[in-house]
C-alpha atoms as a PDB file:
ATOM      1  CA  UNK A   1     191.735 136.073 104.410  1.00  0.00           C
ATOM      2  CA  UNK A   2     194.965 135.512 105.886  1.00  0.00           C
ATOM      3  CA  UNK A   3     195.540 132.234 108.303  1.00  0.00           C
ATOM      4  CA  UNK A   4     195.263 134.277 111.341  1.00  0.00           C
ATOM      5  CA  UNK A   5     192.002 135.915 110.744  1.00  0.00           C
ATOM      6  CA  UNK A   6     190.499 132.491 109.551  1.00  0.00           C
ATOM      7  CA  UNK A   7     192.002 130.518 112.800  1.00  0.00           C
ATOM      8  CA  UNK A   8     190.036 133.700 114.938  1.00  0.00           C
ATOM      9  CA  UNK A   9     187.128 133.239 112.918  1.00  0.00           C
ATOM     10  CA  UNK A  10     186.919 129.658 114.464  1.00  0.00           C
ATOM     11  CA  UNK A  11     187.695 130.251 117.850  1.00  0.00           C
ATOM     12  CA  UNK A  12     184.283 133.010 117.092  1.00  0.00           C
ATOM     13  CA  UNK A  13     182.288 130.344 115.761  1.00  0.00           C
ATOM     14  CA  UNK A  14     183.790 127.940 118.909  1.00  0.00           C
ATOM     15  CA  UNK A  15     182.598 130.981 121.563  1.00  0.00           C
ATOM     16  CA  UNK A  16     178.766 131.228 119.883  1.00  0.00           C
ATOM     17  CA  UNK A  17     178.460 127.358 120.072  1.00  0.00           C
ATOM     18  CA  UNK A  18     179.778 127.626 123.877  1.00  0.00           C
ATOM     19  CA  UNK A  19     176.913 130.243 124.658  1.00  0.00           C
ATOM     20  CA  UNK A  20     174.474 128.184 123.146  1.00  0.00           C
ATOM     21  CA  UNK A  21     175.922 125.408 125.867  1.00  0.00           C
ATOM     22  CA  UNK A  22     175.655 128.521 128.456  1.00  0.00           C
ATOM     23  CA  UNK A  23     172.589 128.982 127.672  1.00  0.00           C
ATOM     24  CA  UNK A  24     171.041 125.370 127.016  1.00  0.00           C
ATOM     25  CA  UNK A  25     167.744 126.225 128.891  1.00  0.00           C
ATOM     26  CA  UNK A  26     167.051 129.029 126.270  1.00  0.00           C
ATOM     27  CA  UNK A  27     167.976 126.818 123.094  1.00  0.00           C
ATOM     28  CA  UNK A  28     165.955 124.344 121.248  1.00  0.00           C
ATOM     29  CA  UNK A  29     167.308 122.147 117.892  1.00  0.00           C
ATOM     30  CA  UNK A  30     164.988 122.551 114.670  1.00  0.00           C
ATOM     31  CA  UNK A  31     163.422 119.272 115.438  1.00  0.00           C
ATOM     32  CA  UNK A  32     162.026 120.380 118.787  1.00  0.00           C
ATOM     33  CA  UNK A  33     160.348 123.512 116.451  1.00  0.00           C
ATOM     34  CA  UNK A  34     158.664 120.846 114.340  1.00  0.00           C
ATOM     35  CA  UNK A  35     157.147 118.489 116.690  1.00  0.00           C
ATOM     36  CA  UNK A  36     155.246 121.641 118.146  1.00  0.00           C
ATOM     37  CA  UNK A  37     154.351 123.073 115.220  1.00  0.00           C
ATOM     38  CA  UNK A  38     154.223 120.560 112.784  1.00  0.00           C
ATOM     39  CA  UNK A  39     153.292 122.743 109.748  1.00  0.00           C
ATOM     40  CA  UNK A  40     156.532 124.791 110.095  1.00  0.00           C
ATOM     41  CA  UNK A  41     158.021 126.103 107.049  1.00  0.00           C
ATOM     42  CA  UNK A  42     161.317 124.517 108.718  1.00  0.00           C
ATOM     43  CA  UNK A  43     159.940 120.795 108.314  1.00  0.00           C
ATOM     44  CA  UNK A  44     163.001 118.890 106.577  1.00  0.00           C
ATOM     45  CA  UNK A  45     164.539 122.250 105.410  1.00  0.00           C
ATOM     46  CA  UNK A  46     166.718 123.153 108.693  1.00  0.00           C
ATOM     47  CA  UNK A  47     168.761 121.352 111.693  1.00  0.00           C
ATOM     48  CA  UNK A  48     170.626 122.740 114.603  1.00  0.00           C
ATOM     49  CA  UNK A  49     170.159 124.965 116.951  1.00  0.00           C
ATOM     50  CA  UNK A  50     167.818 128.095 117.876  1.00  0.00           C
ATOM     51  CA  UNK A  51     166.930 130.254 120.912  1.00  0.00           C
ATOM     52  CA  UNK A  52     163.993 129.134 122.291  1.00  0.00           C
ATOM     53  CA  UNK A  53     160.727 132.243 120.990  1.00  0.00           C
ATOM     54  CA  UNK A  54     160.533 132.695 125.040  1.00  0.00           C
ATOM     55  CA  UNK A  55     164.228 132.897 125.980  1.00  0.00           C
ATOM     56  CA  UNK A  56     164.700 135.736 128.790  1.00  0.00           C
ATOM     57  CA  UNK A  57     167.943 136.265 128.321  1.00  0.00           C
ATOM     58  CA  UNK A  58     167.911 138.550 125.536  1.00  0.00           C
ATOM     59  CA  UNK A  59     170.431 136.955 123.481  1.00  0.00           C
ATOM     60  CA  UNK A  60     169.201 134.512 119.996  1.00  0.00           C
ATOM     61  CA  UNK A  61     171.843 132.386 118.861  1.00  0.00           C
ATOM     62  CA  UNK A  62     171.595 130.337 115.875  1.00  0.00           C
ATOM     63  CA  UNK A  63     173.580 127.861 114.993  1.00  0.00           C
ATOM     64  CA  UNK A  64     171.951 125.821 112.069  1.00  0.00           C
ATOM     65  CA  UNK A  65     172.106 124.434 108.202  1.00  0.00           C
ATOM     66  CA  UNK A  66     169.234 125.553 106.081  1.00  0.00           C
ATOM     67  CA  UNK A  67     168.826 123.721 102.797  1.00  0.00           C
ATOM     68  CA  UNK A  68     165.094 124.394 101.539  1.00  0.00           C
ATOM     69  CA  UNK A  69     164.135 121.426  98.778  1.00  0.00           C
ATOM     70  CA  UNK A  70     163.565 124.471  96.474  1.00  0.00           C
ATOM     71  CA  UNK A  71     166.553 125.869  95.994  1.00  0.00           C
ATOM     72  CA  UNK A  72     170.135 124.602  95.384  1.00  0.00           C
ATOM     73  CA  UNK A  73     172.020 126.975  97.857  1.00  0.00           C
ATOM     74  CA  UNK A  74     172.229 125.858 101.712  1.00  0.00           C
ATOM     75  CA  UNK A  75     173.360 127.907 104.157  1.00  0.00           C
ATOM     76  CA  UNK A  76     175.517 127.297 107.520  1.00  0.00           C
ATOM     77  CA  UNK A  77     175.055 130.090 110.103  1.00  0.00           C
ATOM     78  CA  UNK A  78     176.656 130.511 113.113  1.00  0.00           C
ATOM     79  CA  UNK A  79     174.902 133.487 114.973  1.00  0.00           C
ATOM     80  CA  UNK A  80     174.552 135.926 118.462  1.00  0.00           C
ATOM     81  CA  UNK A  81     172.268 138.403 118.429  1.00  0.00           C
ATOM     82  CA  UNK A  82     171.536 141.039 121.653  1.00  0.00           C
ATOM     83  CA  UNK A  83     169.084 143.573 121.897  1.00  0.00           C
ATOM     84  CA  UNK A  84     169.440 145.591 124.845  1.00  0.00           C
ATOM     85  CA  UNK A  85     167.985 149.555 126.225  1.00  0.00           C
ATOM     86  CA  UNK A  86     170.945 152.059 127.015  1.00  0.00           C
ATOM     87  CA  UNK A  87     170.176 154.071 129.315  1.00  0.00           C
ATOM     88  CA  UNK A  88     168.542 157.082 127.412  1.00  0.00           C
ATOM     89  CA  UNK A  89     166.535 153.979 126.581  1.00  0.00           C
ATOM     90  CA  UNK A  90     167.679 153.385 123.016  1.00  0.00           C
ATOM     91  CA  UNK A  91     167.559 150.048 121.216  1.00  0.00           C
ATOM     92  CA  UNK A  92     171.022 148.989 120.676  1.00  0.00           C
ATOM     93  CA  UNK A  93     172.364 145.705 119.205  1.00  0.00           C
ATOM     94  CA  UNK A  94     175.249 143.743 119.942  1.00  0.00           C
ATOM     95  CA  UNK A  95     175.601 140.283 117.380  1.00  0.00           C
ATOM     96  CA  UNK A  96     177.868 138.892 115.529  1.00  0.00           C
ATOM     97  CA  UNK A  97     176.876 136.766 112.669  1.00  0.00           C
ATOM     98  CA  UNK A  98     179.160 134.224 110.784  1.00  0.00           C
ATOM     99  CA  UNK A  99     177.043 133.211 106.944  1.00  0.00           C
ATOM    100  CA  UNK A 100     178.886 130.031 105.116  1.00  0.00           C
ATOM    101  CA  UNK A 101     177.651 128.234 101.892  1.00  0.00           C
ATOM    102  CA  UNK A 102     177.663 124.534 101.997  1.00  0.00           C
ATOM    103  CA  UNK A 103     177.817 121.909  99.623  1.00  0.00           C
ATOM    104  CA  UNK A 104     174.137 121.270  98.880  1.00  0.00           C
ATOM    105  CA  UNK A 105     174.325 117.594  98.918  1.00  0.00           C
ATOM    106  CA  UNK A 106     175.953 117.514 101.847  1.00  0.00           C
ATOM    107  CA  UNK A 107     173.402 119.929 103.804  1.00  0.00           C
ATOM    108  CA  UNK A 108     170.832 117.836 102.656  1.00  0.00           C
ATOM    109  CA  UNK A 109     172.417 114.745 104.127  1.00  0.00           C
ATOM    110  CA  UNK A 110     172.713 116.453 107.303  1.00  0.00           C
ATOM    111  CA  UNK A 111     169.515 117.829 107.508  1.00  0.00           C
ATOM    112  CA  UNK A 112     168.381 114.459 107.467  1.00  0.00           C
ATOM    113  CA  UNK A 113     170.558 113.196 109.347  1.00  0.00           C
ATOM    114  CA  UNK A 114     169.015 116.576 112.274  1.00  0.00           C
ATOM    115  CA  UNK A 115     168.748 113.688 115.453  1.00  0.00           C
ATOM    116  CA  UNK A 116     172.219 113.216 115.133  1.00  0.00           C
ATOM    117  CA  UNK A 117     173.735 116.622 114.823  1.00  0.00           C
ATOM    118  CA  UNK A 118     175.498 117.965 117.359  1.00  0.00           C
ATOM    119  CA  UNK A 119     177.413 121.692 118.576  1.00  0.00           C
ATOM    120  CA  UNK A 120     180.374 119.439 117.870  1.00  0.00           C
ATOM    121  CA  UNK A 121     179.624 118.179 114.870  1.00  0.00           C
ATOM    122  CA  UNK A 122     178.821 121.740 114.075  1.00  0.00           C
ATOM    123  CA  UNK A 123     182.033 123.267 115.060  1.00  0.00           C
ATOM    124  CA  UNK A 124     184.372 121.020 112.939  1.00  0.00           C
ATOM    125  CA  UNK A 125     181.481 121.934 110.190  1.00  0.00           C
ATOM    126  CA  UNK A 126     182.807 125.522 110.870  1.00  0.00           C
ATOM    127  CA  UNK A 127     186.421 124.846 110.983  1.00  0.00           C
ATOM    128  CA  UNK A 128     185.934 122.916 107.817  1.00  0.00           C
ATOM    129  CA  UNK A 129     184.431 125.531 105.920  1.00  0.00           C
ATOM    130  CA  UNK A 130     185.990 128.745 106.890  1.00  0.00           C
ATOM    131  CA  UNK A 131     186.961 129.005 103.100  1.00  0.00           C
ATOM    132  CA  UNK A 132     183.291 129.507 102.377  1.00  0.00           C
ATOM    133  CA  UNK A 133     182.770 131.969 104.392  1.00  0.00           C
ATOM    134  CA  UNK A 134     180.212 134.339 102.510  1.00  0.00           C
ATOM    135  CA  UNK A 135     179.191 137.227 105.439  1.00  0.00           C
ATOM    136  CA  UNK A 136     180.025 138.452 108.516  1.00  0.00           C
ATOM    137  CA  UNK A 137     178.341 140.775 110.226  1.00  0.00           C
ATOM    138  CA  UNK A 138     179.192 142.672 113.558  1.00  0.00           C
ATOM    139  CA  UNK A 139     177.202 144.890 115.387  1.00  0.00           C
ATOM    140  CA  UNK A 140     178.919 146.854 118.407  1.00  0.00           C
ATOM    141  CA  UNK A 141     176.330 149.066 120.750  1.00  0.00           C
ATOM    142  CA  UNK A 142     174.736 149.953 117.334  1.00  0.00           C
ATOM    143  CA  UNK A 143     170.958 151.251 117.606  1.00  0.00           C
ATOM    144  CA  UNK A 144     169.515 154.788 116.604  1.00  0.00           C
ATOM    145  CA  UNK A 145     169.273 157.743 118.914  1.00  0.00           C
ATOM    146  CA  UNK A 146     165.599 158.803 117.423  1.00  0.00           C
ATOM    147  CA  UNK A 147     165.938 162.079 119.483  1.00  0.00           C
ATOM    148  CA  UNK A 148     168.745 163.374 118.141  1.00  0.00           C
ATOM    149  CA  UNK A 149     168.714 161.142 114.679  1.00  0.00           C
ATOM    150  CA  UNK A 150     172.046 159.687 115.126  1.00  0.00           C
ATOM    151  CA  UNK A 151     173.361 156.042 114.297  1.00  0.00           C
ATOM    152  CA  UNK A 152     175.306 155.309 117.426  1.00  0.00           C
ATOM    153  CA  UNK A 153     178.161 152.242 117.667  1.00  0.00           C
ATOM    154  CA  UNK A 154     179.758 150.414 114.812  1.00  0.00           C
ATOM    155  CA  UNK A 155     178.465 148.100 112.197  1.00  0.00           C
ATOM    156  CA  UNK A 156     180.473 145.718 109.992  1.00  0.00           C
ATOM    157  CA  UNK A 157     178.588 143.875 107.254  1.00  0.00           C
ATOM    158  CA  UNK A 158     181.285 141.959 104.926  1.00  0.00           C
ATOM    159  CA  UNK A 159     180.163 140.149 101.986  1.00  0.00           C
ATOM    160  CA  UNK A 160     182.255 137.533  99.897  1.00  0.00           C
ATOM    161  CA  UNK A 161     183.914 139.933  97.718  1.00  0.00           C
ATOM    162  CA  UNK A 162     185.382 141.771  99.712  1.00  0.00           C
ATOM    163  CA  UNK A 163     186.298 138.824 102.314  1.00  0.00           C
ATOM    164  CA  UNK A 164     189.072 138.050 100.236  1.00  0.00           C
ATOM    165  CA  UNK A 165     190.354 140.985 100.086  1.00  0.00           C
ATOM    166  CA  UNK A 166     190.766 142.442 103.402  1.00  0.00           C
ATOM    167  CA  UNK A 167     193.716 144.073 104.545  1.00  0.00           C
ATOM    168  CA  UNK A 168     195.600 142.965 107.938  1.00  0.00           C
ATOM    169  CA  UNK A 169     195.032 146.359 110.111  1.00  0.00           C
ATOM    170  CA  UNK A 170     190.950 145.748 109.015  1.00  0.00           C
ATOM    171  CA  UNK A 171     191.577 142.010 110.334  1.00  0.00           C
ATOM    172  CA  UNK A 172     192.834 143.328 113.470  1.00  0.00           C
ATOM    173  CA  UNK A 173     189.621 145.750 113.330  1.00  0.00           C
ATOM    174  CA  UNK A 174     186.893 143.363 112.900  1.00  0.00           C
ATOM    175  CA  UNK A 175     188.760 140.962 115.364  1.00  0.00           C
ATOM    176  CA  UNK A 176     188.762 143.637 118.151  1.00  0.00           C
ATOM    177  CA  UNK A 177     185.256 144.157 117.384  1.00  0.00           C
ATOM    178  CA  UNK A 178     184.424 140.417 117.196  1.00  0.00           C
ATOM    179  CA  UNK A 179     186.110 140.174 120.657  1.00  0.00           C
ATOM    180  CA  UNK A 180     184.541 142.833 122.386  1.00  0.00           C
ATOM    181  CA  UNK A 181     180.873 141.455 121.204  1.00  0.00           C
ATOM    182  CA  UNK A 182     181.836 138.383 122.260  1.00  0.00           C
ATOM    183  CA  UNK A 183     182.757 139.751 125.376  1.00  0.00           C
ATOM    184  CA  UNK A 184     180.016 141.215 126.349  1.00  0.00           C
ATOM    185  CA  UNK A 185     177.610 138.242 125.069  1.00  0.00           C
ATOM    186  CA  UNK A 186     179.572 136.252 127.207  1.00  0.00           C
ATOM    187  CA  UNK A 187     178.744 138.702 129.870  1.00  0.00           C
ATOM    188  CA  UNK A 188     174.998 138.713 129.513  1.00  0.00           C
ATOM    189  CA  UNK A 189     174.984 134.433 129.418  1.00  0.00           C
ATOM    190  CA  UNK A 190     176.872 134.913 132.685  1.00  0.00           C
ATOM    191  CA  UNK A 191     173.970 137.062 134.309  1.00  0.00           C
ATOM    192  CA  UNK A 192     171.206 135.067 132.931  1.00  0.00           C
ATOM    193  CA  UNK A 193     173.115 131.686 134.150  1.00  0.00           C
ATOM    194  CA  UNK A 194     173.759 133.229 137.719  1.00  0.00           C
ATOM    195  CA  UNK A 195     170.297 134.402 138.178  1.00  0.00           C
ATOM    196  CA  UNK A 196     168.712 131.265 137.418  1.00  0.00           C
END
């Protein structure tokens, strides 16, 4: 990745953590999730943020560490997900999704440490790990006309080995499409925030 697709991939990560401010009322951390359901598979395994099950908005950001006791892999994700109806009244998704892998120690220490962590403290976890970057994912207007059995928009899904490898005109692709997702997310948090 050169250093101007990893500095866009942090101002990405910096615009999901913003619409999870835009859209406080809709967003709950992991340890809200536990106290009312105290069973949860999540108990002690994740921290950060998550769209409430009820949010109206139609947007689910995520913006958590999940390090389960059983495994030695934790995950960072920084995530926007939209599921809207065009207007032949197919699904189609707009998201983009940002997968890092974290130091399993420290993801441990943090999930511990879940009262204290904050979109800030999640940010710089993002601008500190940018080199770990192990997926992105970006979905533009994609959905399935059933009708006519057609995959409309575009879909990116980049894994690690090819995330070191990409070329700067595919950069500049996957950034327009990053942007334009964004946009529109952006857009959406904007309606749900003015009709509230």
């Amino acid at each position: 990745m050169t250093t101007k697709f990893k500095d866009y991939i942090n101002s990405v990560a910096d615009g999901i953590i913003a619409l999870s401010r835009q859209l406080d009322n809709e967003i709950e951390t992991w340890r809200d999730v536990v106290a009312r359901v105290p069973d949860s598979a999540n108990k002690g395994v994740s921290a950060g943020f998550i769209s409430k099950p009820n949010a109206t908005s139609g947007i689910e950001i995520v913006a958590d560490i999940q390090a389960p006791p059983t495994e030695q892999i934790a995950r960072f994700r920084i995530w926007a997900i939209e599921t809207v109806k065009d207007s032949d009244d197919n699904e189609r998704f707009n998201n983009i999704q940002l997968t890092y892998l974290l130091d399993y120690g420290k993801a441990r220490r943090l999930v511990e440490q879940a009262d204290s962590l904050t979109r800030e403290n999640l940010a710089t976890l993002a601008h500190d790990h940018v080199e770990q970057l192990t997926s992105i994912v970006i979905s533009n207007q994609t959905g399935l006309d059933v009708a006519a059995e057609q995959l409309l928009g575009k879909r990116y899904d980049i894994q690690s080995d090819k995330l070191s490898n990409l070329s700067e005109d595919f950069c500049d692709e996957l950034e327009l499409a990053m942007s334009t997702v964004l946009e529109r997310l952006k857009q959406t948090a904007t309606s749900v925030n003015l009709a509230q």
